[in-house]
PDB file of N, CA and C in Angstrom:
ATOM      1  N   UNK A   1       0.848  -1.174   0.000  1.00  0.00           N
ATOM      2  CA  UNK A   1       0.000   0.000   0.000  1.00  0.00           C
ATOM      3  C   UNK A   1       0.893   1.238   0.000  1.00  0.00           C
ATOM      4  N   UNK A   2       0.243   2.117  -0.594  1.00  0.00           N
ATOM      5  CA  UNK A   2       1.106   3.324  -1.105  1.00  0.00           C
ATOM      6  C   UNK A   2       0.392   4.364  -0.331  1.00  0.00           C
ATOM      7  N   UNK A   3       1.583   5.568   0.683  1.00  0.00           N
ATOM      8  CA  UNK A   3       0.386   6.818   1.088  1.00  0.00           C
ATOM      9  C   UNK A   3       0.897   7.656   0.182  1.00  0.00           C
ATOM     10  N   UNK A   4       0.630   8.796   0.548  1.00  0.00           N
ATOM     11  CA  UNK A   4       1.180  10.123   0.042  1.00  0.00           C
ATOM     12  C   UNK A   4       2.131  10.323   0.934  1.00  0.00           C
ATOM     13  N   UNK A   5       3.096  11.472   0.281  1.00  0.00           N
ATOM     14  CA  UNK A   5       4.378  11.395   1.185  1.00  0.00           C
ATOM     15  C   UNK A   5       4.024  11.791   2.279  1.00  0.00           C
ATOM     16  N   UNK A   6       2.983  12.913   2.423  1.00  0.00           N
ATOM     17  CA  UNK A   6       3.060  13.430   3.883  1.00  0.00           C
ATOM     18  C   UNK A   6       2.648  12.770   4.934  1.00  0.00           C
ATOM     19  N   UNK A   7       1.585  11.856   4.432  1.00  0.00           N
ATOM     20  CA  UNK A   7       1.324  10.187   5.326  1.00  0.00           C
ATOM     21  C   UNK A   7       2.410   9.407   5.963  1.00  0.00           C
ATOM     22  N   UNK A   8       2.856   8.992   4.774  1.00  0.00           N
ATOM     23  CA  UNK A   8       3.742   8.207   5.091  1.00  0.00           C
ATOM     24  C   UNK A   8       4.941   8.477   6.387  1.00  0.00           C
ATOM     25  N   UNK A   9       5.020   9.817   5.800  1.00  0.00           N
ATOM     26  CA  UNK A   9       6.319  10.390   7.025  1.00  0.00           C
ATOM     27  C   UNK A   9       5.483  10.743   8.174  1.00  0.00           C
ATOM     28  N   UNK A  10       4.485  11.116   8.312  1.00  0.00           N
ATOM     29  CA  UNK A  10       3.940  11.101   9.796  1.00  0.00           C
ATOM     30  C   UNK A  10       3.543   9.866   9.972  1.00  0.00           C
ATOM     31  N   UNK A  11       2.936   8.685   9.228  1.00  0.00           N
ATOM     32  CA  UNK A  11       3.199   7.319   9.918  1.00  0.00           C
ATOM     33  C   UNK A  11       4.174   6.422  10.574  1.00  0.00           C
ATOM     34  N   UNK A  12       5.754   6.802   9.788  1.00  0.00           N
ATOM     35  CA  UNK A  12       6.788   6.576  10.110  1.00  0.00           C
ATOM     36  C   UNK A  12       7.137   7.487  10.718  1.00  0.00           C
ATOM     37  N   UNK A  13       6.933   8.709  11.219  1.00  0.00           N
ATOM     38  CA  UNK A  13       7.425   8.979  12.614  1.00  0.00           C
ATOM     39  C   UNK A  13       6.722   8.596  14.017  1.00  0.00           C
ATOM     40  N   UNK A  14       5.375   8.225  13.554  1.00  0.00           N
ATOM     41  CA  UNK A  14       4.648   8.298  14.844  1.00  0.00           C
ATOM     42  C   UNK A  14       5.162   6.863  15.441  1.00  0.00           C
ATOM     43  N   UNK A  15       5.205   5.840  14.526  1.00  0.00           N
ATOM     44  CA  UNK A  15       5.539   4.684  14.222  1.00  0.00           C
ATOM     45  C   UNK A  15       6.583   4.332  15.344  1.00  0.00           C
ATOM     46  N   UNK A  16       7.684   5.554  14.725  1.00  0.00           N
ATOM     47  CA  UNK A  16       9.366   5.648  15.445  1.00  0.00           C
ATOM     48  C   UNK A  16       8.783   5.883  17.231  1.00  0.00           C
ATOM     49  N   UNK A  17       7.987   6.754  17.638  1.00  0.00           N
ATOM     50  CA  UNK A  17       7.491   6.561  18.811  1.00  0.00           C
ATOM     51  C   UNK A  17       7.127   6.251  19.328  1.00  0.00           C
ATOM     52  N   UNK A  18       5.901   5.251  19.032  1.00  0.00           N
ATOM     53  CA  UNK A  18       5.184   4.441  19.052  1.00  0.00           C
ATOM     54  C   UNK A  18       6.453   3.079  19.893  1.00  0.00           C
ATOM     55  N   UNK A  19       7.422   2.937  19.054  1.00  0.00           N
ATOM     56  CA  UNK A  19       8.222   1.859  18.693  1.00  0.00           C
ATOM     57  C   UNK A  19       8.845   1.935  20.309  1.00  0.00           C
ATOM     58  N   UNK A  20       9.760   3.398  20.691  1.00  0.00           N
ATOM     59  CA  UNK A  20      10.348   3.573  21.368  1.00  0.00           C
ATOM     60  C   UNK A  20       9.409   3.852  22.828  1.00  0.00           C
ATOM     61  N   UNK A  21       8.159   4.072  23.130  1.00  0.00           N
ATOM     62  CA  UNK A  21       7.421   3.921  24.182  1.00  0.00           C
ATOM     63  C   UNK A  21       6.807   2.772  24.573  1.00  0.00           C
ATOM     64  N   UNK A  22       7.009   1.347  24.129  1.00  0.00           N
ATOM     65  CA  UNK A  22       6.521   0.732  23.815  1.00  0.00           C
ATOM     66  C   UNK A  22       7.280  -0.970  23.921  1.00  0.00           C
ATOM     67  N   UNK A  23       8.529  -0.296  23.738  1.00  0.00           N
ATOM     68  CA  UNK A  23       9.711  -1.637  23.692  1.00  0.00           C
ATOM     69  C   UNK A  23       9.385  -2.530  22.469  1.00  0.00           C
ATOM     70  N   UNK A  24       9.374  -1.588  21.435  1.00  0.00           N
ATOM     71  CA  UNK A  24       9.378  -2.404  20.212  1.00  0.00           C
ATOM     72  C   UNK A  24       8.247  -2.966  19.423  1.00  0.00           C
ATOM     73  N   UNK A  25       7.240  -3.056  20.404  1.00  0.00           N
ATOM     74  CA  UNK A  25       5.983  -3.568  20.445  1.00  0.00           C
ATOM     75  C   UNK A  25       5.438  -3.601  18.682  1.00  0.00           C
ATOM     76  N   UNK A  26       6.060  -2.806  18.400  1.00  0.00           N
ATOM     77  CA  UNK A  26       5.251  -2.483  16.747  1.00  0.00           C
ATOM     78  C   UNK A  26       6.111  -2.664  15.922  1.00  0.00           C
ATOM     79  N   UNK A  27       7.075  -3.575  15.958  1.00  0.00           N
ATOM     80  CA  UNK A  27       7.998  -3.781  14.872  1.00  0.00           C
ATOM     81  C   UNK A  27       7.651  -3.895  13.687  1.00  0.00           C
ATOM     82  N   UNK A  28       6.357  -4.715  13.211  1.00  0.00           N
ATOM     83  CA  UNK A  28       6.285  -4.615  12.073  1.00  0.00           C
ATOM     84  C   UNK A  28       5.901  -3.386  11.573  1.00  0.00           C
ATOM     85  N   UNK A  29       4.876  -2.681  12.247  1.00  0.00           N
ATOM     86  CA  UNK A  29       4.355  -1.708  11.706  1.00  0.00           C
ATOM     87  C   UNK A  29       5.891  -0.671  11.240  1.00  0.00           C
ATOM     88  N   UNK A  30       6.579  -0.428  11.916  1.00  0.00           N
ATOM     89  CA  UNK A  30       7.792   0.493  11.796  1.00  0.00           C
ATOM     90  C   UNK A  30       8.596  -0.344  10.897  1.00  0.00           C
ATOM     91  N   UNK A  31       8.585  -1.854  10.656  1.00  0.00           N
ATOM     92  CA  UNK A  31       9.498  -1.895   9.374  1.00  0.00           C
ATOM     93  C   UNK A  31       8.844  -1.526   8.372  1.00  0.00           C
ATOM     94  N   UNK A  32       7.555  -1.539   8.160  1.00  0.00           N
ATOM     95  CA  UNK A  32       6.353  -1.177   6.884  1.00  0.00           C
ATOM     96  C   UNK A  32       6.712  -0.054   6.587  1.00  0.00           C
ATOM     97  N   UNK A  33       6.645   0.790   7.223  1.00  0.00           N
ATOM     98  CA  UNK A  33       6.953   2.404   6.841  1.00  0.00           C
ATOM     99  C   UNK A  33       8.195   2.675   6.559  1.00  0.00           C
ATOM    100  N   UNK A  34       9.262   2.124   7.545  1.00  0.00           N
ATOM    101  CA  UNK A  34      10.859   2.238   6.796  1.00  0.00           C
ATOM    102  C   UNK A  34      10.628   1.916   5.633  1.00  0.00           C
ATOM    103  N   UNK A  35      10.615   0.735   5.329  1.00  0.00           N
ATOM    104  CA  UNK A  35      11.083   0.559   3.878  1.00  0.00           C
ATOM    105  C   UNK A  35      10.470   1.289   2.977  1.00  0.00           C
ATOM    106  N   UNK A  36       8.896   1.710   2.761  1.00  0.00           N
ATOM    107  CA  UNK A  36       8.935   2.725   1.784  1.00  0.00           C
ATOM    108  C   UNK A  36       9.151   4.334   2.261  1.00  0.00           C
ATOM    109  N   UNK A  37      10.020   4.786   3.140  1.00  0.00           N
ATOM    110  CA  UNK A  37      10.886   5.677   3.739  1.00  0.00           C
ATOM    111  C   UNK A  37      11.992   5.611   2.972  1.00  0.00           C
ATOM    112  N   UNK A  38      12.696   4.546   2.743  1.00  0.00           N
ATOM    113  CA  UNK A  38      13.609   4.339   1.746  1.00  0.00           C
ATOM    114  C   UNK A  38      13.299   4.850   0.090  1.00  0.00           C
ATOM    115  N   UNK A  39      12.791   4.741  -0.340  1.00  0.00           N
ATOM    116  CA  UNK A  39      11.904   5.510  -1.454  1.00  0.00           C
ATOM    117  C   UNK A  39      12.103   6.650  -1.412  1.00  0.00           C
ATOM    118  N   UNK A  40      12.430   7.181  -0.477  1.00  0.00           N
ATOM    119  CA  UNK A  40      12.595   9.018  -0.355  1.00  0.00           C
ATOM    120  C   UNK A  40      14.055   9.521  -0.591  1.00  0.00           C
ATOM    121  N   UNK A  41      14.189  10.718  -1.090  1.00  0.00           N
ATOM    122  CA  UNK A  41      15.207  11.748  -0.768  1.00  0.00           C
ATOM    123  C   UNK A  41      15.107  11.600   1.013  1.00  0.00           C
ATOM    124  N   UNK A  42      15.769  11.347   1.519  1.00  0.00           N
ATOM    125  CA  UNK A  42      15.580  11.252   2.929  1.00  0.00           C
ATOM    126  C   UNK A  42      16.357  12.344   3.602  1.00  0.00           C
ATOM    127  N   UNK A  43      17.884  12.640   2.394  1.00  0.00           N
ATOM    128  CA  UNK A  43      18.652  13.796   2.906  1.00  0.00           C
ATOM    129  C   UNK A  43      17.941  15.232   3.120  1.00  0.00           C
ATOM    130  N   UNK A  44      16.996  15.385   1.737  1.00  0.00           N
ATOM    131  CA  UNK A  44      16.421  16.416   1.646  1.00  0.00           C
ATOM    132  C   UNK A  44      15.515  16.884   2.868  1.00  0.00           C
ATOM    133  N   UNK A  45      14.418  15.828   3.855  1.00  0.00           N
ATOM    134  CA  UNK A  45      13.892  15.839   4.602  1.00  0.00           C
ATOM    135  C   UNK A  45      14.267  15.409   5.713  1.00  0.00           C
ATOM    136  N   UNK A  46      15.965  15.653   5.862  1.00  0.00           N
ATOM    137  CA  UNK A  46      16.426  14.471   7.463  1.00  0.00           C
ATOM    138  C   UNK A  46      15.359  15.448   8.978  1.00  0.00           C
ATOM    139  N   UNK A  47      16.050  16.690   8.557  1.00  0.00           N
ATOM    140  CA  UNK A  47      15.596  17.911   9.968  1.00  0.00           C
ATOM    141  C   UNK A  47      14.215  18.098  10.089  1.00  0.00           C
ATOM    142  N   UNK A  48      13.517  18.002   8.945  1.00  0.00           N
ATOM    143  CA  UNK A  48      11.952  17.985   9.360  1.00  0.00           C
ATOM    144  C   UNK A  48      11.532  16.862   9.771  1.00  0.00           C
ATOM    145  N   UNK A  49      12.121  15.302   9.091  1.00  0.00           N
ATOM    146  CA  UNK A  49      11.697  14.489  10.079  1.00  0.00           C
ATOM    147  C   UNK A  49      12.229  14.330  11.409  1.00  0.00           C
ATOM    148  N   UNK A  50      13.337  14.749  11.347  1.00  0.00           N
ATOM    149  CA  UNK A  50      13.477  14.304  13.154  1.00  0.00           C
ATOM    150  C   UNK A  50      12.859  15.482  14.002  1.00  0.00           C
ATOM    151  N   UNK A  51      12.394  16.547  13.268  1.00  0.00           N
ATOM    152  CA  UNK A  51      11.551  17.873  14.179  1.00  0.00           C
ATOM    153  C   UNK A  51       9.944  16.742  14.621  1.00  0.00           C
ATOM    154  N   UNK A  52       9.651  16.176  13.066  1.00  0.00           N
ATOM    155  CA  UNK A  52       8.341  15.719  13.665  1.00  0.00           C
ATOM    156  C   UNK A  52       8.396  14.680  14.607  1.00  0.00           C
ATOM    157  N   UNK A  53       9.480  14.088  14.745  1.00  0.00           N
ATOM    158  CA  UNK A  53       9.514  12.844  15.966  1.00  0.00           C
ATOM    159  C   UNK A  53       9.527  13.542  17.233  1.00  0.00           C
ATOM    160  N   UNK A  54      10.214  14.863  17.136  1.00  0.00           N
ATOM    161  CA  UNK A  54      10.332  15.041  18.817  1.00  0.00           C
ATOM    162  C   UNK A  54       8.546  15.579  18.409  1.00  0.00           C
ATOM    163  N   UNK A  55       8.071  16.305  18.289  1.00  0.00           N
ATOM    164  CA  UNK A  55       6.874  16.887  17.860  1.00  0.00           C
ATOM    165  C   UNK A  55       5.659  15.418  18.690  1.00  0.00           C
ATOM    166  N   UNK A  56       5.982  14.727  17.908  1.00  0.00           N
ATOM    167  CA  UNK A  56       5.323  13.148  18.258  1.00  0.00           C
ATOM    168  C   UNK A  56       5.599  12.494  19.408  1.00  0.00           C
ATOM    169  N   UNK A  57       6.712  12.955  20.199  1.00  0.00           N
ATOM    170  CA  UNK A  57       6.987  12.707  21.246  1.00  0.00           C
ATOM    171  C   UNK A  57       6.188  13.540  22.348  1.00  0.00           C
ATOM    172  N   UNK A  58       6.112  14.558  21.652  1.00  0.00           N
ATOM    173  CA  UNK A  58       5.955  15.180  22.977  1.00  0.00           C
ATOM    174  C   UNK A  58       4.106  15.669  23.022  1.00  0.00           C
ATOM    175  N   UNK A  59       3.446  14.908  21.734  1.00  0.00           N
ATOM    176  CA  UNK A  59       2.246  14.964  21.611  1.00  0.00           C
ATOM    177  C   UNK A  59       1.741  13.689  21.954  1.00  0.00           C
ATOM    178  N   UNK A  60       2.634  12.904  22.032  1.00  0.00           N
ATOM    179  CA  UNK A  60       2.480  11.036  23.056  1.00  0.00           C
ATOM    180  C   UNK A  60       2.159  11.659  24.374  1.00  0.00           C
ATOM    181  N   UNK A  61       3.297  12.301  24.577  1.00  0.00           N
ATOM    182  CA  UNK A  61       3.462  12.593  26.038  1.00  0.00           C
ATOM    183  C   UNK A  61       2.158  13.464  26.641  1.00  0.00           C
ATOM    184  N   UNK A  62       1.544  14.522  25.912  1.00  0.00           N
ATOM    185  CA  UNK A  62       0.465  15.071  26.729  1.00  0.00           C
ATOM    186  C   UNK A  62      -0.673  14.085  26.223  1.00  0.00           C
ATOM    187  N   UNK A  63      -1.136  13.275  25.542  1.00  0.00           N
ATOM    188  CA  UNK A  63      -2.452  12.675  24.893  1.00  0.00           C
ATOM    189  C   UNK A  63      -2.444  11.271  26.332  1.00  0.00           C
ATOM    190  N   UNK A  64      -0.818  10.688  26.454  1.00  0.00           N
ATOM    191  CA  UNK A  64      -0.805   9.703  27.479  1.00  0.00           C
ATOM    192  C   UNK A  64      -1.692  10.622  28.729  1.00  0.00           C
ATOM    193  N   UNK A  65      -1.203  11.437  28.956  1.00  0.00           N
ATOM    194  CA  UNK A  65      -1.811  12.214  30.185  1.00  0.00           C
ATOM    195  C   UNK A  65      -3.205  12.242  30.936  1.00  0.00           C
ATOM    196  N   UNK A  66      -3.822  12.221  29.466  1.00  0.00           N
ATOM    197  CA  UNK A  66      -5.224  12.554  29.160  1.00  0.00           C
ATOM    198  C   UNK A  66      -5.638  10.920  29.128  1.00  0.00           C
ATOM    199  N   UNK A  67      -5.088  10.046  28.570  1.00  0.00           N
ATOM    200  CA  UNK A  67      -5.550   8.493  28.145  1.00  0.00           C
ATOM    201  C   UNK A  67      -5.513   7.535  30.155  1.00  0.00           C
ATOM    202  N   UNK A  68      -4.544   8.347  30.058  1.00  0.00           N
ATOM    203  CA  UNK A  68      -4.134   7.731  31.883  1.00  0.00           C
ATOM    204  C   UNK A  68      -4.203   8.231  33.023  1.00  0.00           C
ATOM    205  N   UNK A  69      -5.384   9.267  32.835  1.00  0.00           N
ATOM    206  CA  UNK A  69      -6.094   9.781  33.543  1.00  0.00           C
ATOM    207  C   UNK A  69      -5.200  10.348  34.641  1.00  0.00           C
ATOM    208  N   UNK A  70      -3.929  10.869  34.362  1.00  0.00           N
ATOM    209  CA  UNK A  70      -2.887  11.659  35.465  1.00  0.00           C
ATOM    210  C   UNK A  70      -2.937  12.836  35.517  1.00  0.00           C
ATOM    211  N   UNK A  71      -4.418  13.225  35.278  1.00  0.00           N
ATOM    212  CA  UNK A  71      -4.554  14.929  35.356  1.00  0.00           C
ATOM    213  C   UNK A  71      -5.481  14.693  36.798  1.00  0.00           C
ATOM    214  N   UNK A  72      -5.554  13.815  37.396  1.00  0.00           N
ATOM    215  CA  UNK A  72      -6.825  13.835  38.704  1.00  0.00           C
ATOM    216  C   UNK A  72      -5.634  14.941  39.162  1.00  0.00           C
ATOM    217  N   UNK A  73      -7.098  15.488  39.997  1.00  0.00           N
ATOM    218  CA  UNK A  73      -6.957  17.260  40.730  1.00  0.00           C
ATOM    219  C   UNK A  73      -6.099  18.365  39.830  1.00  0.00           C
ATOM    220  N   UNK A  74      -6.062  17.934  39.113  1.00  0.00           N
ATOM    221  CA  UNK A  74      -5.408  19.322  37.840  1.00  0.00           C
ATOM    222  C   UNK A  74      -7.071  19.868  37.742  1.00  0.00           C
ATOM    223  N   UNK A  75      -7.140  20.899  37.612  1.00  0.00           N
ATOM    224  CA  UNK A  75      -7.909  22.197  37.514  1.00  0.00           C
ATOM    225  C   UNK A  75      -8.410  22.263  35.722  1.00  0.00           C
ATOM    226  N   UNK A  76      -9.819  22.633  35.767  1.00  0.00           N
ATOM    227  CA  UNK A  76     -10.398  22.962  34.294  1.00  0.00           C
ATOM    228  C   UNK A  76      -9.492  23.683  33.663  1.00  0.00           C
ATOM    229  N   UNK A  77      -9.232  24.923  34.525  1.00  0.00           N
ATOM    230  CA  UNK A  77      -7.887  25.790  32.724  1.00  0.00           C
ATOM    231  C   UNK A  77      -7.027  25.481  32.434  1.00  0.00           C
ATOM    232  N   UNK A  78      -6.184  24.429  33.410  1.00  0.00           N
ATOM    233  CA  UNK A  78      -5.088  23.666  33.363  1.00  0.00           C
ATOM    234  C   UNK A  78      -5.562  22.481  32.410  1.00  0.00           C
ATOM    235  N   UNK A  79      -5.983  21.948  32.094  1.00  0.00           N
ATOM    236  CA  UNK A  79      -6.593  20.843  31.108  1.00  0.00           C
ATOM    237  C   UNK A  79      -7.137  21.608  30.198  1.00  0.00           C
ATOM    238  N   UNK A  80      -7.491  22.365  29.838  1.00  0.00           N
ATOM    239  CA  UNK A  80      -8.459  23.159  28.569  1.00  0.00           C
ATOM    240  C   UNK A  80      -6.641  23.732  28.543  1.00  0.00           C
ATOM    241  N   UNK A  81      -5.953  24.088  28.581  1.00  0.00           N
ATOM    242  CA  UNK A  81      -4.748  24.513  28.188  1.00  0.00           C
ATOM    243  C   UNK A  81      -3.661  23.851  27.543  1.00  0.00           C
ATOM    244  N   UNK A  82      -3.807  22.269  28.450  1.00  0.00           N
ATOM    245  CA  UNK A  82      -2.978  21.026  27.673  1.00  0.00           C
ATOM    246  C   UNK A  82      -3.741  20.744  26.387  1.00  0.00           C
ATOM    247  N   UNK A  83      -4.720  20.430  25.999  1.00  0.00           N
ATOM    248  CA  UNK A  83      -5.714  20.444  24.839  1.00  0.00           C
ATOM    249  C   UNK A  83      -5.284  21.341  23.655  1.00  0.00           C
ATOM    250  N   UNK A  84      -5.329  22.540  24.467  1.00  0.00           N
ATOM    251  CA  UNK A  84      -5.231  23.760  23.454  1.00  0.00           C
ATOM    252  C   UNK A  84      -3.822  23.578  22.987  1.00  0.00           C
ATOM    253  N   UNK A  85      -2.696  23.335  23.824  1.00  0.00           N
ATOM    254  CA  UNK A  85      -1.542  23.256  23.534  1.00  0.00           C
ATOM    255  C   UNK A  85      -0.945  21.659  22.672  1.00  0.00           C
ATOM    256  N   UNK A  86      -2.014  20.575  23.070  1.00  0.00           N
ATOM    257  CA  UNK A  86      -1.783  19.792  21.912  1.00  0.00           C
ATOM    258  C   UNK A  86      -2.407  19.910  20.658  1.00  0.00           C
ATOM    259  N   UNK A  87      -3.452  20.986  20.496  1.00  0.00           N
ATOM    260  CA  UNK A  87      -3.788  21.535  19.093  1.00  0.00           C
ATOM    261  C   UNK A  87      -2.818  22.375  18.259  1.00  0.00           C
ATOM    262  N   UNK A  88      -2.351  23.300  19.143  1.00  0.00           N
ATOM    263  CA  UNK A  88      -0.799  23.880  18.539  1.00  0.00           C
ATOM    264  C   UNK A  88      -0.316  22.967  17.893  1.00  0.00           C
ATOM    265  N   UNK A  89       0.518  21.918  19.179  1.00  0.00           N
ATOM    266  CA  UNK A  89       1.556  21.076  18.411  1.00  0.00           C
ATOM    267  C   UNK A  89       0.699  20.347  16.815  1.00  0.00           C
ATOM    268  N   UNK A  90      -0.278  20.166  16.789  1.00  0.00           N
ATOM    269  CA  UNK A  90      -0.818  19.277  15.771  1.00  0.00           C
ATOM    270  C   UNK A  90      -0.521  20.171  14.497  1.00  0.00           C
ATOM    271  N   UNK A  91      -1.133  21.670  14.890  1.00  0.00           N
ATOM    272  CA  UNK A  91      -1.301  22.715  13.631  1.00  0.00           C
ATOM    273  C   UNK A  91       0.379  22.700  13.487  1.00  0.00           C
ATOM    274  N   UNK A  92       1.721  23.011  13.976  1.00  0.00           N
ATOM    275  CA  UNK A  92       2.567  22.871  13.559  1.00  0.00           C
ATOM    276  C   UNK A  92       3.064  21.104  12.935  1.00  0.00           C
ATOM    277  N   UNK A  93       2.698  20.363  13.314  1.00  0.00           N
ATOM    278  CA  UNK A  93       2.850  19.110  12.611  1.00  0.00           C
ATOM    279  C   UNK A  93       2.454  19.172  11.223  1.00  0.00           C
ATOM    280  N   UNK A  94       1.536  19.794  10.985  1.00  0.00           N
ATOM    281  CA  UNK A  94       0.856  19.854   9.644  1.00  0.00           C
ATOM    282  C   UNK A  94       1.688  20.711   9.017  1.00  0.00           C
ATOM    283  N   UNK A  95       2.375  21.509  10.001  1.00  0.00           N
ATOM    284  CA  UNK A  95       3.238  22.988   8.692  1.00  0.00           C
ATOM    285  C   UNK A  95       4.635  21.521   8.726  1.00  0.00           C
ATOM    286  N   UNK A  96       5.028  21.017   9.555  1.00  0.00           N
ATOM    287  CA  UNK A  96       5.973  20.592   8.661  1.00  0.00           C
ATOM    288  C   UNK A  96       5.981  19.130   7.824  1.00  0.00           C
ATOM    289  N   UNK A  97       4.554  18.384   7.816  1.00  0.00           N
ATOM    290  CA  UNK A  97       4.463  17.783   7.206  1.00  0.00           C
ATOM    291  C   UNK A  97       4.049  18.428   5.548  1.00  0.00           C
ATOM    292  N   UNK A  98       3.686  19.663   5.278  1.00  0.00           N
ATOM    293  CA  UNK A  98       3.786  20.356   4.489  1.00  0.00           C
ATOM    294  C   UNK A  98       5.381  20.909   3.781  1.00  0.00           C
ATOM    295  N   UNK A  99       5.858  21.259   4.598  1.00  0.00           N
ATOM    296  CA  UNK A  99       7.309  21.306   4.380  1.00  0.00           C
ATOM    297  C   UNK A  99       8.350  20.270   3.479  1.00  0.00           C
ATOM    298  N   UNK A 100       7.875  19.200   4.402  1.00  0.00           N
ATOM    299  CA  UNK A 100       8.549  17.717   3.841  1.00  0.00           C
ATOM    300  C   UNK A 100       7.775  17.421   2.397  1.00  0.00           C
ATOM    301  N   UNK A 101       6.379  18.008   1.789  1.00  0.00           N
ATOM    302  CA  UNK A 101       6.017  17.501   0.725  1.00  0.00           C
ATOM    303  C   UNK A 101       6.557  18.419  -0.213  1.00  0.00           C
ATOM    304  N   UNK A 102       6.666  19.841   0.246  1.00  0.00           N
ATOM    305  CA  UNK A 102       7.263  20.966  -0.570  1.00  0.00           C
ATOM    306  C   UNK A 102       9.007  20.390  -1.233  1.00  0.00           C
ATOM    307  N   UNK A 103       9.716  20.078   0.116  1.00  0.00           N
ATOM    308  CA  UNK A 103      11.085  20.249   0.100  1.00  0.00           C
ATOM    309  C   UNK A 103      11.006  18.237  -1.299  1.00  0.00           C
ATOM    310  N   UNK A 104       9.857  17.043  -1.138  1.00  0.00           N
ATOM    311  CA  UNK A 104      10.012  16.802  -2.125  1.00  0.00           C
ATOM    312  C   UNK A 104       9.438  16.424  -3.491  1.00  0.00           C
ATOM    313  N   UNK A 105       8.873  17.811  -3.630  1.00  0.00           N
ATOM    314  CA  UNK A 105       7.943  18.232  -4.702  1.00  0.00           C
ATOM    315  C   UNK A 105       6.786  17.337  -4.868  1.00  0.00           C
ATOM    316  N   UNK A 106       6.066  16.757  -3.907  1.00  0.00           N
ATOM    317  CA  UNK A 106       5.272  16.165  -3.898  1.00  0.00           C
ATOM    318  C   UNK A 106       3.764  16.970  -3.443  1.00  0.00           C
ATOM    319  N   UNK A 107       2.706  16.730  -4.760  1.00  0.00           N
ATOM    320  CA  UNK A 107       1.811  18.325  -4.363  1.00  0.00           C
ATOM    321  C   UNK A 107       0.896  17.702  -3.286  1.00  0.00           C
ATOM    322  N   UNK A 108       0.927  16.827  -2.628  1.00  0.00           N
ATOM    323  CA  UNK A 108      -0.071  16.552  -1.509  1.00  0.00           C
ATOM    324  C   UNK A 108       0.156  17.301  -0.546  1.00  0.00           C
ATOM    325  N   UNK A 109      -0.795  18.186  -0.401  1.00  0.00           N
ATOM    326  CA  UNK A 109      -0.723  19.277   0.891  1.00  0.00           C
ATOM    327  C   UNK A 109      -1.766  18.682   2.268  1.00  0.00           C
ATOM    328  N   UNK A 110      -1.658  18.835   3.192  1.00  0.00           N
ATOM    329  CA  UNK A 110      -2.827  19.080   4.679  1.00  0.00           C
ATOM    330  C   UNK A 110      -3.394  20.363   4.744  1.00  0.00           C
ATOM    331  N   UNK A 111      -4.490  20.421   4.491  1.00  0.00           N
ATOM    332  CA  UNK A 111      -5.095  21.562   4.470  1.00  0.00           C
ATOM    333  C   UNK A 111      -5.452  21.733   6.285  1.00  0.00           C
ATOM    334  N   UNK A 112      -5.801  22.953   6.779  1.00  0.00           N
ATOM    335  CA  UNK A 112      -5.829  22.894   8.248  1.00  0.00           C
ATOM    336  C   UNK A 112      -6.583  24.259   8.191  1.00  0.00           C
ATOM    337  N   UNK A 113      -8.252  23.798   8.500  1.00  0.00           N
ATOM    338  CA  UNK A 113      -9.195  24.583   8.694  1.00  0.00           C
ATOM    339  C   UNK A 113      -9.636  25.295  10.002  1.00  0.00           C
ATOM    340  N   UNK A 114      -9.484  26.685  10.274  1.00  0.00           N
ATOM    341  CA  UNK A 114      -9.553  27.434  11.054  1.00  0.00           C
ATOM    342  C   UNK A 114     -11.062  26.883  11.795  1.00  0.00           C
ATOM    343  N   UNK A 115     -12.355  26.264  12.805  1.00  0.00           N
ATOM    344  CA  UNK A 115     -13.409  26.060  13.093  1.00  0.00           C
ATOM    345  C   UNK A 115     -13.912  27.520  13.318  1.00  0.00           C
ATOM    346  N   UNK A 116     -14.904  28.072  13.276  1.00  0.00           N
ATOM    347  CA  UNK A 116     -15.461  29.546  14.078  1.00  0.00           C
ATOM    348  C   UNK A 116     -16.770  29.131  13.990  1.00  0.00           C
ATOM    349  N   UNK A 117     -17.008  29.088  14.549  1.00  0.00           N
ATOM    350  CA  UNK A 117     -18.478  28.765  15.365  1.00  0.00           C
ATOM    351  C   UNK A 117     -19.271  30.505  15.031  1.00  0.00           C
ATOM    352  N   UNK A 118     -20.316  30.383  14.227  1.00  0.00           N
ATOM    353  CA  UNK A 118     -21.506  31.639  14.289  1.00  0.00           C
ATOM    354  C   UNK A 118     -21.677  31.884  15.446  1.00  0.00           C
TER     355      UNK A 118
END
C-alpha cells in the first residue's frame, strides 16, 4: 500500500514513537513504513523528520496524560490549556508535514481549517 508522502512520514514517525514507548511492540508496523521511507530523498527531509519525531513525542506525552487519567486534581484551565496546547503542536505538525512535501515536490498538501463557530 502506497500513502502520500506526507502520510507516510507522519506514519513513520509516529511509528518511530510508538516503537520507542513501547519496547518495540510495533515492529512490524515500523518496518512497513521504513522501507517505503527508503523511497525518499531522505537527505532532503532528514531535519523535518526528526523535528516531527520530537513533535510526536511530545504529543504522546500530553495525549498519554489525558488516556491515563494523570490529570486527577489538575484544575479545568489547566486541562483546557494542555488540549489547546496539543492543538498547537498538531497545527505545527501539519506545517511541517507540508514542508517535507514541498522540500520533495510532492503536491499533496494538509489543508488545516480554522473552526469559528456563528
Amino acid at each position: 500500500m502506497k500513502f502520500p508522502v506526507i502520510e507516510l512520514v507522519d506514519r513513520y514517525t509516529i511509528a518511530v514513537v510508538k516503537h520507542k514507548n513501547t519496547a518495540g511492540a510495533n515492529q512490524a508496523e515500523l518496518d512497513f513504513y521504513h522501507n517505503q521511507m527508503l523511497e525518499l530523498d531522505l537527505d532532503r527531509i532528514y531535519r523535518e523528520v526528526n523535528a516531527l519525531i520530537k513533535l510526536h513525542f511530545k504529543i504522546w506525552s500530553m495525549e498519554d496524560d489525558f488516556k491515563k487519567c494523570r490529570l486527577a486534581g489538575v484544575d479545568l484551565a489547566e486541562i483546557g490549556q494542555r488540549a489547546l496546547d496539543i492543538r498547537d503542536l498538531n497545527n505545527s505538525r501539519v506545517t511541517l508535514k507540508n514542508q517535507i512535501a514541498e522540500l520533495l515536490d510532492d503536491s499533496v498538501r494538509e489543508i488545516k481549517q480554522d473552526h469559528v463557530s456563528a
